[in-house]
C-alpha atoms as a PDB file:
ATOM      1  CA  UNK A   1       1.622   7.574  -1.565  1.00  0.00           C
ATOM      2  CA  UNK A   2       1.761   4.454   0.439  1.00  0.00           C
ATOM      3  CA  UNK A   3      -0.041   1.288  -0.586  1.00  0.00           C
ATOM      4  CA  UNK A   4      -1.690  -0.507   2.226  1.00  0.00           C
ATOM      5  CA  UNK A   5      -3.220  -4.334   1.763  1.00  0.00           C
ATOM      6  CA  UNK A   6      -6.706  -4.788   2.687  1.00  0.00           C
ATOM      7  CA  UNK A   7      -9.366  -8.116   3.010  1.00  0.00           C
ATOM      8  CA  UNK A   8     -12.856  -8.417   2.963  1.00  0.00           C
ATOM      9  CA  UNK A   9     -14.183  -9.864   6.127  1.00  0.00           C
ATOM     10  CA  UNK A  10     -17.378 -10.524   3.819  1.00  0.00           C
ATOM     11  CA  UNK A  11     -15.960 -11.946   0.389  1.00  0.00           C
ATOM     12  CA  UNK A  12     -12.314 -12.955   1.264  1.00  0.00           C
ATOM     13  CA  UNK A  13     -11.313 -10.791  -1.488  1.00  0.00           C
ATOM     14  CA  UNK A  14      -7.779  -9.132  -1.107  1.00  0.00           C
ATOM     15  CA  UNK A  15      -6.533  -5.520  -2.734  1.00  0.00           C
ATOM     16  CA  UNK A  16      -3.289  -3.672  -2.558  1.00  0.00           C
ATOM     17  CA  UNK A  17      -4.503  -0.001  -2.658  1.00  0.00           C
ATOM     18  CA  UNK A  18      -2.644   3.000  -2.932  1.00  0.00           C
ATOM     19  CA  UNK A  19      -3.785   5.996  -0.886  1.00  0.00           C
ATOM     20  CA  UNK A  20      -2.674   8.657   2.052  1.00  0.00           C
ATOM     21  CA  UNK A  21      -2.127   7.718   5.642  1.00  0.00           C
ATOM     22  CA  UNK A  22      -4.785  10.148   6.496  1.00  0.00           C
ATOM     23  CA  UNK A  23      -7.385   7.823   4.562  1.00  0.00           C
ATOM     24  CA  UNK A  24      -8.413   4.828   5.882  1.00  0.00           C
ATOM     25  CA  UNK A  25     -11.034   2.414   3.876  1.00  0.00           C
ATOM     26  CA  UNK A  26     -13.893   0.667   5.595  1.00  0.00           C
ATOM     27  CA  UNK A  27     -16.274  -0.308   2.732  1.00  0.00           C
ATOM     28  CA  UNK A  28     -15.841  -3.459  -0.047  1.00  0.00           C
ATOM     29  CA  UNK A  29     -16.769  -2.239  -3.548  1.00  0.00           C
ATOM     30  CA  UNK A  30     -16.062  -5.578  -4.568  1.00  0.00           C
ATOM     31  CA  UNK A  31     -19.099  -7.241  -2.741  1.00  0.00           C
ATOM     32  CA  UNK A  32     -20.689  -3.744  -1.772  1.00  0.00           C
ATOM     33  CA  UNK A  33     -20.472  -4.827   1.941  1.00  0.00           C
ATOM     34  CA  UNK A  34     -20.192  -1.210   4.871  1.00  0.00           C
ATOM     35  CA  UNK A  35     -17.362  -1.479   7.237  1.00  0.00           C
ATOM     36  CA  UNK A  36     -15.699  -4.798   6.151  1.00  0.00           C
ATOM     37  CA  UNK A  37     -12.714  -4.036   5.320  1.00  0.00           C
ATOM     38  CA  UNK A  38      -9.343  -4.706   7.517  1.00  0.00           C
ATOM     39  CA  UNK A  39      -6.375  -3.469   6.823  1.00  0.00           C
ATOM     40  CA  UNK A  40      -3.737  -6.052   6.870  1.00  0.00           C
ATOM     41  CA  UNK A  41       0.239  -4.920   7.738  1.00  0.00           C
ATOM     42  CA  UNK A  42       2.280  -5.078   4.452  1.00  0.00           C
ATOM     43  CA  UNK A  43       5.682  -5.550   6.123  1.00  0.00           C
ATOM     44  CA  UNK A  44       4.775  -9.110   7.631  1.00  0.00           C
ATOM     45  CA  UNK A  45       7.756 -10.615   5.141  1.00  0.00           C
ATOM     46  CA  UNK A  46      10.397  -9.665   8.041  1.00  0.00           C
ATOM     47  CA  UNK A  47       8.478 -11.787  10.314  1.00  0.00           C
ATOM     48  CA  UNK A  48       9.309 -14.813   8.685  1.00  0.00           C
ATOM     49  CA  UNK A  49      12.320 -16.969  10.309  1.00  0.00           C
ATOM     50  CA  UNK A  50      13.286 -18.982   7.414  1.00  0.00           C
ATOM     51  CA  UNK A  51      15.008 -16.394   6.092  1.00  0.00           C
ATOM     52  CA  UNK A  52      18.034 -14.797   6.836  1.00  0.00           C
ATOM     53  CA  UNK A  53      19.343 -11.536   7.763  1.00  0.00           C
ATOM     54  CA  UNK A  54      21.229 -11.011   4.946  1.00  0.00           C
ATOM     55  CA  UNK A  55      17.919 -12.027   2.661  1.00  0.00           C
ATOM     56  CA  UNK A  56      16.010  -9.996   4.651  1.00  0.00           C
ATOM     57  CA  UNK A  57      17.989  -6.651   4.899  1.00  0.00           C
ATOM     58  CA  UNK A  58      17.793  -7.560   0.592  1.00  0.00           C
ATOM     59  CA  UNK A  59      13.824  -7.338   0.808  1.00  0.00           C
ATOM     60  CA  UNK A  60      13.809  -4.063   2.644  1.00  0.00           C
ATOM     61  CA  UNK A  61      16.638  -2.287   0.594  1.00  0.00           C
ATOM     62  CA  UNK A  62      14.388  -3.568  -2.507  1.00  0.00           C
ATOM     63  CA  UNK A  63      11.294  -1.986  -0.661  1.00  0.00           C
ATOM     64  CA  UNK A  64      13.443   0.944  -0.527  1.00  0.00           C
ATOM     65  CA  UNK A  65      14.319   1.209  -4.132  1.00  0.00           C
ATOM     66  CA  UNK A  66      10.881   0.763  -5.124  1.00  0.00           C
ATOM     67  CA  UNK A  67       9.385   2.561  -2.713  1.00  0.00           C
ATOM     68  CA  UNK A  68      12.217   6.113  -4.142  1.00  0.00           C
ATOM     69  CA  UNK A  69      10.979   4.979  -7.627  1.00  0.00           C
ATOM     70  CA  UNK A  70       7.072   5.152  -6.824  1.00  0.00           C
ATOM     71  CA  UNK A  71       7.646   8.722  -5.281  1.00  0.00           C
ATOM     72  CA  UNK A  72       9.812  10.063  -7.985  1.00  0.00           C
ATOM     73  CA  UNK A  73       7.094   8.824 -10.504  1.00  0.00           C
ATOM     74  CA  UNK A  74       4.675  10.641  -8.357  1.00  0.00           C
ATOM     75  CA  UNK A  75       6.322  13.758  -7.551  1.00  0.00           C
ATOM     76  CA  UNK A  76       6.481  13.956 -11.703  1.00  0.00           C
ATOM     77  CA  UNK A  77       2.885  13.730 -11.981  1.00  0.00           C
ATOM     78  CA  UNK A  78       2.159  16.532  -9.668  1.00  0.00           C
ATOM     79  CA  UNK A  79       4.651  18.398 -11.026  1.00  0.00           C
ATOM     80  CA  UNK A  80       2.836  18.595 -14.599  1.00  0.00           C
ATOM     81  CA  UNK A  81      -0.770  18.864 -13.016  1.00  0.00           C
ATOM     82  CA  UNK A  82      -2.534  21.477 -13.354  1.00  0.00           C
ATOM     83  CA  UNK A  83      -3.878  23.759 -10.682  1.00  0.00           C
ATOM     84  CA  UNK A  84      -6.280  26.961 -11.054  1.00  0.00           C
ATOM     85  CA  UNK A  85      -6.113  29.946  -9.156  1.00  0.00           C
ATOM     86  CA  UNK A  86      -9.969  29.902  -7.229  1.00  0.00           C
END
């Protein structure tokens, strides 16, 4: 599953949360505030221009790797769940 990066409009806090692209959160259980959460693009490293192209093509093959590892990891945990028959 993806993670995403959200803030609090309310208490400032930010949270890296894993969950599906279906789902989208709205409410802070931090500060129990409805509808203030914003979701904040977690590829905003390539924007950067003080760093190079080769530095940069680095950061998204590491994204890569990590991103194979996390589904691999995950793909073994549904593979030993499990699931009744109703």
């Amino acid at each position: 599953m993806p993670k995403y990066v959200y803030e609090c409009k309310e208490c400032g806090i930010t949270k890296e949360i894993v969950h599906s692209m279906q789902e989208k959160l709205k409410d802070c259980e931090e500060c129990d505030t409805i509808e203030s959460l914003i979701r904040i693009p977690s590829f905003n490293f390539l924007r950067h221009n003080d760093i190079g192209k080769a530095a940069k093509g680095e950061m998204v093959k590491d994204f890569i790797e990590e991103s194979r590892n996390e589904l691999k990891e995950d793909k073994k945990g549904l593979l030993r769940k499990e699931y009744s028959n109703d």
